[in-house]
PDB file of N, CA and C in Angstrom:
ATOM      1  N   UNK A   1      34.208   2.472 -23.735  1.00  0.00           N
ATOM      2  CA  UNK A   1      32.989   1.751 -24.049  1.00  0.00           C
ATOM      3  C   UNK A   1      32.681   0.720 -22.969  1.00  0.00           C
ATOM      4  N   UNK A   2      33.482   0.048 -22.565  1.00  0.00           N
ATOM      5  CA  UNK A   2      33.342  -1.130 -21.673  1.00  0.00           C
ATOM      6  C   UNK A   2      32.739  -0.395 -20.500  1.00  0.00           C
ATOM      7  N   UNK A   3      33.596   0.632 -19.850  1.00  0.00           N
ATOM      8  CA  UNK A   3      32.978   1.440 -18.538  1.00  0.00           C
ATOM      9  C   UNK A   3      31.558   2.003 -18.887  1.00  0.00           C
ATOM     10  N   UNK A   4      31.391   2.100 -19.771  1.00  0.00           N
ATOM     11  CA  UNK A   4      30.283   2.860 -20.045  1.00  0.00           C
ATOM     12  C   UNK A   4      28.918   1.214 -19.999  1.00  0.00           C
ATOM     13  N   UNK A   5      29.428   0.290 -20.457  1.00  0.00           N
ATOM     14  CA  UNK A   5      28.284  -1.263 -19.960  1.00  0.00           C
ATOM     15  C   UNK A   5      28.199  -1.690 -18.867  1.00  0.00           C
ATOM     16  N   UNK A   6      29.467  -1.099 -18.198  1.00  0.00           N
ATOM     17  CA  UNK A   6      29.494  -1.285 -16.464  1.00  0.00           C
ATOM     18  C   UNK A   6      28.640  -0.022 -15.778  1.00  0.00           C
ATOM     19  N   UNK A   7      29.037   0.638 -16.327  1.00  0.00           N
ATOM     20  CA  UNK A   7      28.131   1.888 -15.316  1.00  0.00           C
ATOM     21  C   UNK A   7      26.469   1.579 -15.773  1.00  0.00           C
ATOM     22  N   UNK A   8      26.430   1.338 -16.919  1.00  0.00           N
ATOM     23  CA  UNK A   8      24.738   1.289 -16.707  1.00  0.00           C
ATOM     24  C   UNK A   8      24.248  -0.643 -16.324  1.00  0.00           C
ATOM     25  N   UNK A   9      25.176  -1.135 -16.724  1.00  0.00           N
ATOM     26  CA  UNK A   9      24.991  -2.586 -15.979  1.00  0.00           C
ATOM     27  C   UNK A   9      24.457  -2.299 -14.318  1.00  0.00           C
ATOM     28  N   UNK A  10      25.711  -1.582 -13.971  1.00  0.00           N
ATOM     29  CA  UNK A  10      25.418  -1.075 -12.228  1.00  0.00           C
ATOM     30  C   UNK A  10      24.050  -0.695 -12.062  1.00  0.00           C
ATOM     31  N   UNK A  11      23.647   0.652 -12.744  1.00  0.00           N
ATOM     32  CA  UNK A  11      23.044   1.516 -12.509  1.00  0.00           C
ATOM     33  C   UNK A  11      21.646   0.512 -12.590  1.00  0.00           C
ATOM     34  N   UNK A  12      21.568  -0.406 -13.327  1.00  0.00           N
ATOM     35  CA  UNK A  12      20.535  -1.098 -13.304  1.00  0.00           C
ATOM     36  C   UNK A  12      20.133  -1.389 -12.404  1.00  0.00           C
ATOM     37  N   UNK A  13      21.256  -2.629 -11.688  1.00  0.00           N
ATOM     38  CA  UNK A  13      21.493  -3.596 -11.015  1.00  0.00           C
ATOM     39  C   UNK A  13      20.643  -3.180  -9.786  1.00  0.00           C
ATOM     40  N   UNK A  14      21.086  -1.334  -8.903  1.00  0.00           N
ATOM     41  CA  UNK A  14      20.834  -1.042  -8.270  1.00  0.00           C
ATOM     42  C   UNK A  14      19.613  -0.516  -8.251  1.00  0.00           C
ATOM     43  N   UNK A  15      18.873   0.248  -9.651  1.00  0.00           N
ATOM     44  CA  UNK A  15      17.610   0.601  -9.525  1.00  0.00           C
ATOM     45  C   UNK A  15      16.496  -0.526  -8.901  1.00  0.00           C
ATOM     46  N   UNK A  16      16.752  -1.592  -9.628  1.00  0.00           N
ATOM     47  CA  UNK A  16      15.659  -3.039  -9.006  1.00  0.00           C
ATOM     48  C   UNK A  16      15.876  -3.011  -7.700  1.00  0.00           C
ATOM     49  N   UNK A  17      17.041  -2.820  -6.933  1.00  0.00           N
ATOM     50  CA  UNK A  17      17.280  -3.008  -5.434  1.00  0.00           C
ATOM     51  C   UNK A  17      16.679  -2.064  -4.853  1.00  0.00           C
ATOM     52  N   UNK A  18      16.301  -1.064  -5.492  1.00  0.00           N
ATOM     53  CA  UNK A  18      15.887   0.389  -4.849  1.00  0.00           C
ATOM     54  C   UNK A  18      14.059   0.431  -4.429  1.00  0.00           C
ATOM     55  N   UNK A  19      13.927  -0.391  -5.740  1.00  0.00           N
ATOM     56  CA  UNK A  19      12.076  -0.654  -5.581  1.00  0.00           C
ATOM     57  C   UNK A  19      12.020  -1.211  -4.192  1.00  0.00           C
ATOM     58  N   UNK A  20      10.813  -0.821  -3.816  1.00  0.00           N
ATOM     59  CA  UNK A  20       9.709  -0.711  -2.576  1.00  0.00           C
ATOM     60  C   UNK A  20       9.052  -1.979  -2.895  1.00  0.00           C
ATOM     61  N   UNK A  21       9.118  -3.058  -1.837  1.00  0.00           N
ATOM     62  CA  UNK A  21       7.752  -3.596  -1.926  1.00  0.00           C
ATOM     63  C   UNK A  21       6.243  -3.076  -1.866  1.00  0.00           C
ATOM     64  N   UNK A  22       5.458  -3.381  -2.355  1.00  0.00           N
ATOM     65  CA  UNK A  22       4.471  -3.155  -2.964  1.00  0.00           C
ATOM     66  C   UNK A  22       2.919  -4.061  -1.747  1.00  0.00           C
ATOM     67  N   UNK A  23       1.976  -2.705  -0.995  1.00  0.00           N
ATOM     68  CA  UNK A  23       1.643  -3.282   0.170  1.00  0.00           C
ATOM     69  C   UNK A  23      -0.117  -2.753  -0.346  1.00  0.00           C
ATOM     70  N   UNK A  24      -1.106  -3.612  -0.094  1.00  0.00           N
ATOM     71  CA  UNK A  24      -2.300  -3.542  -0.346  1.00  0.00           C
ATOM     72  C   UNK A  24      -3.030  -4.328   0.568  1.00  0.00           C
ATOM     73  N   UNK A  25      -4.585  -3.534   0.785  1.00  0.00           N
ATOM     74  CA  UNK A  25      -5.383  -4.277   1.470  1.00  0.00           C
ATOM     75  C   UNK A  25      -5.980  -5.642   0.554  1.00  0.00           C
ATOM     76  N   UNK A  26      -5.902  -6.497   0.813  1.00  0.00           N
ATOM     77  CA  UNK A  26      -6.861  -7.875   0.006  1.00  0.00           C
ATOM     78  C   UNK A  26      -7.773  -8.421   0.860  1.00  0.00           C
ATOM     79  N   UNK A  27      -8.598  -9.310  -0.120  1.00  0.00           N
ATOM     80  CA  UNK A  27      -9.840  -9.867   0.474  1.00  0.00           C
ATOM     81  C   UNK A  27     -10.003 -10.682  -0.675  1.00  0.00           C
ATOM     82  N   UNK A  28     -10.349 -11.758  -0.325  1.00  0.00           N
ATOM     83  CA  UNK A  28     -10.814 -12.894  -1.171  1.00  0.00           C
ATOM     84  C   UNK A  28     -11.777 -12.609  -2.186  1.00  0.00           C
ATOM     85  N   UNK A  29     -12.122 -12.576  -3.187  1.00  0.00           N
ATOM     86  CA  UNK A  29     -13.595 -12.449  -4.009  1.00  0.00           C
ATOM     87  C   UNK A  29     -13.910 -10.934  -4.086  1.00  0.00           C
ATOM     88  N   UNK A  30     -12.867 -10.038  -3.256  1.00  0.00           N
ATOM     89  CA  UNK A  30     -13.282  -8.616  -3.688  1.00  0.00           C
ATOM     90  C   UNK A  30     -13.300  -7.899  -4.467  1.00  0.00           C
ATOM     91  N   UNK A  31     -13.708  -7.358  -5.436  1.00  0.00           N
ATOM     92  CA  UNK A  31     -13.448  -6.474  -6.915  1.00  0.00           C
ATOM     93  C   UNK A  31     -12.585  -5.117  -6.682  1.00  0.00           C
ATOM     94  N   UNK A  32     -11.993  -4.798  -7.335  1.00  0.00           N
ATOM     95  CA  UNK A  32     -11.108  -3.522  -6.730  1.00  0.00           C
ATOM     96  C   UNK A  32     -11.933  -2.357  -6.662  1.00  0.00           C
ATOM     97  N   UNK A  33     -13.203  -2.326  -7.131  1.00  0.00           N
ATOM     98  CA  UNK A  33     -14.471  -1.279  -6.579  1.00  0.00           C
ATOM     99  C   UNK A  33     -14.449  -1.447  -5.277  1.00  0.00           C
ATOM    100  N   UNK A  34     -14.959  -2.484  -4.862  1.00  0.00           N
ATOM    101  CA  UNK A  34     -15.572  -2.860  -3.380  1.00  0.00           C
ATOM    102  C   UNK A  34     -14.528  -2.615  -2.388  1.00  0.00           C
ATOM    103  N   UNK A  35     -12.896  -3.306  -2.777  1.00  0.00           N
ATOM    104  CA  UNK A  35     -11.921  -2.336  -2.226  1.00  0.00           C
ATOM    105  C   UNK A  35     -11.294  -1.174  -1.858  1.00  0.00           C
ATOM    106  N   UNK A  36     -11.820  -0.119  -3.280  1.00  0.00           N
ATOM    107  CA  UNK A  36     -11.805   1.068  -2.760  1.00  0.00           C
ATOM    108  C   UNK A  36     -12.906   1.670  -2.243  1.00  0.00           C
ATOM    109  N   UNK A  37     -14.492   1.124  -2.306  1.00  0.00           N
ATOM    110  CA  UNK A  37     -15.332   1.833  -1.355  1.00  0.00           C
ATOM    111  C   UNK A  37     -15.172   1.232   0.007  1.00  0.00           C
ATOM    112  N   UNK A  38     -14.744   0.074   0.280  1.00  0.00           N
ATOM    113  CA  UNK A  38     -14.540   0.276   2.132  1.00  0.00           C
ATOM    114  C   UNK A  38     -13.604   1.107   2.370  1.00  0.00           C
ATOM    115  N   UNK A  39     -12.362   1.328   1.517  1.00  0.00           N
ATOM    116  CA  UNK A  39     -10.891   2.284   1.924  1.00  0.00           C
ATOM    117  C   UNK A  39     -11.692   3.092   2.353  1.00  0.00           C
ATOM    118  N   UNK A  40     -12.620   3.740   1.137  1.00  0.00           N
ATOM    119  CA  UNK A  40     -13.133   5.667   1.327  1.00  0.00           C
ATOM    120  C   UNK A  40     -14.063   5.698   2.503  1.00  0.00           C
ATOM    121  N   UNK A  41     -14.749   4.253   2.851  1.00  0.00           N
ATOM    122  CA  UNK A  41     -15.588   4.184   3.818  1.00  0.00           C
ATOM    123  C   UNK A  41     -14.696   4.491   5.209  1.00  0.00           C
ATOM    124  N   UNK A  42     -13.771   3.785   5.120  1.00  0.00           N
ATOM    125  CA  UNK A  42     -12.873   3.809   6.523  1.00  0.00           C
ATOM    126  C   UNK A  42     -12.290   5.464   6.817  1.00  0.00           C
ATOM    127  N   UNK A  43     -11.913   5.726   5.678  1.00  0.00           N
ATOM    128  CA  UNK A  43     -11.184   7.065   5.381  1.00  0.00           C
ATOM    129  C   UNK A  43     -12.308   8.429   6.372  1.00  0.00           C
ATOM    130  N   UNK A  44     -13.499   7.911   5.442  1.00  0.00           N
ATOM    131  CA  UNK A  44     -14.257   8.914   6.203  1.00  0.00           C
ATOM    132  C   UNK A  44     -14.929   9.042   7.250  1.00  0.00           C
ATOM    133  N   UNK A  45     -15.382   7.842   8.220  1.00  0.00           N
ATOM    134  CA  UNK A  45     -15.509   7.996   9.544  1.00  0.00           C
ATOM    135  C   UNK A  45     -14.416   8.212  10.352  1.00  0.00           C
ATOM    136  N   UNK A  46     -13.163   7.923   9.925  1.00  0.00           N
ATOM    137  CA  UNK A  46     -11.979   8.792  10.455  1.00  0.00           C
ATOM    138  C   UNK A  46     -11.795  10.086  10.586  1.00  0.00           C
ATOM    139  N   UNK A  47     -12.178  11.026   9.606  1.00  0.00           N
ATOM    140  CA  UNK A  47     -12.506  12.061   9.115  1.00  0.00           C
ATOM    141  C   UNK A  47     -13.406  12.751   9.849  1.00  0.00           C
ATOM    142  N   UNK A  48     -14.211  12.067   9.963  1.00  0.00           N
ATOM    143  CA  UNK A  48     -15.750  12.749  10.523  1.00  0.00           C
ATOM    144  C   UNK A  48     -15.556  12.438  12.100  1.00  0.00           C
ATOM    145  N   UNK A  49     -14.476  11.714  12.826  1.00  0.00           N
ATOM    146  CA  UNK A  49     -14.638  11.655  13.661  1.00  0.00           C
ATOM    147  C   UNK A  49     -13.286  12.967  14.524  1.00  0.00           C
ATOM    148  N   UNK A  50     -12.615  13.485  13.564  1.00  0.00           N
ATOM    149  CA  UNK A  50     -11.539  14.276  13.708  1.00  0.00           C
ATOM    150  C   UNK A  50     -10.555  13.789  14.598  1.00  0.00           C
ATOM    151  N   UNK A  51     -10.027  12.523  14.066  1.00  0.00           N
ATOM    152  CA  UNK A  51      -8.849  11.670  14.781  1.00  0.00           C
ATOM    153  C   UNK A  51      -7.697  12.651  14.449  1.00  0.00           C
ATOM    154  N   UNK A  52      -6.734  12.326  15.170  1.00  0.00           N
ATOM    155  CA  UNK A  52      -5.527  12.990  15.322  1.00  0.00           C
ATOM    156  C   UNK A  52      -4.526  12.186  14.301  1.00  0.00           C
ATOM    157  N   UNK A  53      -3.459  12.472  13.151  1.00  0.00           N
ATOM    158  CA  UNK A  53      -3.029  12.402  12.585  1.00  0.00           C
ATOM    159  C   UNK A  53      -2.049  10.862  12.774  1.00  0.00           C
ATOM    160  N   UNK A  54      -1.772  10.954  13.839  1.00  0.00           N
ATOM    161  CA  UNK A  54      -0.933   9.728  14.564  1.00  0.00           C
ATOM    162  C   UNK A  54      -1.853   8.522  14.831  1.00  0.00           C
ATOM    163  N   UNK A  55      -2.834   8.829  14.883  1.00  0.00           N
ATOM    164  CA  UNK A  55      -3.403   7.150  15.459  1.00  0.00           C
ATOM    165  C   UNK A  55      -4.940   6.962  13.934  1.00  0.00           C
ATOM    166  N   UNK A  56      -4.714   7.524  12.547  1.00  0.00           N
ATOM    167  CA  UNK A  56      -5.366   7.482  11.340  1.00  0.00           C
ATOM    168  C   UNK A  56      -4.845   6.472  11.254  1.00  0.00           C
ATOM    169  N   UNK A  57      -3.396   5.898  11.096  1.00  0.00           N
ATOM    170  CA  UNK A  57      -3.297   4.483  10.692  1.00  0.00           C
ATOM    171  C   UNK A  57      -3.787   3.095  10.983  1.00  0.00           C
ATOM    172  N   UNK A  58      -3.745   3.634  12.323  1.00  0.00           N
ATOM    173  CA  UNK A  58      -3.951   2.389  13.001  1.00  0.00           C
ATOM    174  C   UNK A  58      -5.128   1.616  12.620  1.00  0.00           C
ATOM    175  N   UNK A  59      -6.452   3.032  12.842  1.00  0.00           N
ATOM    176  CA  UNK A  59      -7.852   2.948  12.837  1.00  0.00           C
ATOM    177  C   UNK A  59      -8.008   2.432  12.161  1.00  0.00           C
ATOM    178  N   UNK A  60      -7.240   3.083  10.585  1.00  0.00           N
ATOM    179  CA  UNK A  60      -7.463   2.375   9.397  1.00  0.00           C
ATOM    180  C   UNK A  60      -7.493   0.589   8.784  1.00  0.00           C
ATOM    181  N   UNK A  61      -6.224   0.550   9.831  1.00  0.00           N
ATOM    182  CA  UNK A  61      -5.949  -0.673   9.936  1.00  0.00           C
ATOM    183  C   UNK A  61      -7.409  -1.667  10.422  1.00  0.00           C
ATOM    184  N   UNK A  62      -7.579  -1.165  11.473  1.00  0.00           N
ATOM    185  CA  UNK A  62      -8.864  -1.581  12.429  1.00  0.00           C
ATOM    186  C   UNK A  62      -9.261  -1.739  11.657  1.00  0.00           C
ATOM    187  N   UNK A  63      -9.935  -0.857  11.245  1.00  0.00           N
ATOM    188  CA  UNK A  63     -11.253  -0.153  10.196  1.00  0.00           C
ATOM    189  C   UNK A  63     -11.483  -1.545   8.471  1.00  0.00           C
ATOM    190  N   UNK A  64     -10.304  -1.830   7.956  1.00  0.00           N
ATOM    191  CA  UNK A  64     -10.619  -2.390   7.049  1.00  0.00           C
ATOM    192  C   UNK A  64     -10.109  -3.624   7.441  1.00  0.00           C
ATOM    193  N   UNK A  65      -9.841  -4.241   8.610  1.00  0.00           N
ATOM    194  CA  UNK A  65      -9.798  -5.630   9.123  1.00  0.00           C
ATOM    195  C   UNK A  65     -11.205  -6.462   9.682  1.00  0.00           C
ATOM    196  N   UNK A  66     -11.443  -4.886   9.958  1.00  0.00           N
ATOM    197  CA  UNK A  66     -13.807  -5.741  10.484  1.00  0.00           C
ATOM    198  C   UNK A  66     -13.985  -5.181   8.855  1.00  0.00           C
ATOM    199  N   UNK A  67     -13.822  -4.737   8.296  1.00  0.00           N
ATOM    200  CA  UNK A  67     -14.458  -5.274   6.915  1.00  0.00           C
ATOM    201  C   UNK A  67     -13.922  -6.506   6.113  1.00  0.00           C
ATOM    202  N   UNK A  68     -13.201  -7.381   6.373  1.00  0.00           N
ATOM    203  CA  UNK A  68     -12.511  -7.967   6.271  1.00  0.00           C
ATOM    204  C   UNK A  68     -11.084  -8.576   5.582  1.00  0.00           C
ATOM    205  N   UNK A  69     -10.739  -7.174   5.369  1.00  0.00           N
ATOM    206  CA  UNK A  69      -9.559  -7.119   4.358  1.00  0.00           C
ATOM    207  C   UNK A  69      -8.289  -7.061   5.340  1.00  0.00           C
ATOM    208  N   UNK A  70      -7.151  -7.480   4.512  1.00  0.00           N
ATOM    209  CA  UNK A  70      -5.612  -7.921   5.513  1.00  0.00           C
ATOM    210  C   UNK A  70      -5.103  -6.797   4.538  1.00  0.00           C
ATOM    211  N   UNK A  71      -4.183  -6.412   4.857  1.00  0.00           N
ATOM    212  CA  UNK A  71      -3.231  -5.555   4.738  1.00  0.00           C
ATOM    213  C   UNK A  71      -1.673  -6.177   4.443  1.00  0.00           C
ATOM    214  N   UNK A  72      -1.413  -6.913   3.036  1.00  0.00           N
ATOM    215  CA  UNK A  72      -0.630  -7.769   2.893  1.00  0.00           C
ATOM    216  C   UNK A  72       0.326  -6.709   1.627  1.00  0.00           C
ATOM    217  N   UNK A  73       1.764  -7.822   1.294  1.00  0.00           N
ATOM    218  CA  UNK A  73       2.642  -7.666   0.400  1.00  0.00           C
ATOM    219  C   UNK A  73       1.809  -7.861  -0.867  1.00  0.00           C
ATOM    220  N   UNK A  74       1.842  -7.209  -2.147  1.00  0.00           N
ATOM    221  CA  UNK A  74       1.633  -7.826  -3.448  1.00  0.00           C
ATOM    222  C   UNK A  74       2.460  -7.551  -4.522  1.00  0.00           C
ATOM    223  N   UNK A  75       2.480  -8.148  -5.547  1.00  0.00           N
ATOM    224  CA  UNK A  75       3.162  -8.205  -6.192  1.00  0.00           C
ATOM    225  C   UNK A  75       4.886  -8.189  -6.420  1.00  0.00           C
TER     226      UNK A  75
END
């Protein structure tokens, strides 16, 4: 019984260690609509411009920093 409060004590312990921080674009006063229509906005002149798979991030990055959103930790 005891091994058995240790193994899932552990098993806990380590699942919380395992979580991912948690990474989103923000903007002051933005509604999470308006957040996801610049994403899809950015998404698709990427798209339409047929960028190469390797440099989509970056753009993206670009892309929703002149709209004015940061690309921060949350929660």
């Amino acid at each position: 019984m005891k091994s058995l409060v240790i193994t899932l004590g552990a098993a806990a312990l380590l699942s919380a260690c395992a979580s991912q921080p948690r990474y989103a674009y923000v903007k002051e006063g933005a509604s999470s609509h308006a957040t996801q229509s610049a994403l899809a906005k950015c998404e698709y002149q990427i798209k339409v411009q047929q960028t190469p798979i390797g440099e989509q991030p970056g753009l993206k990055k670009l892309c929703m920093e002149g709209e004015g959103y940061r690309y921060k930790r949350v929660g």
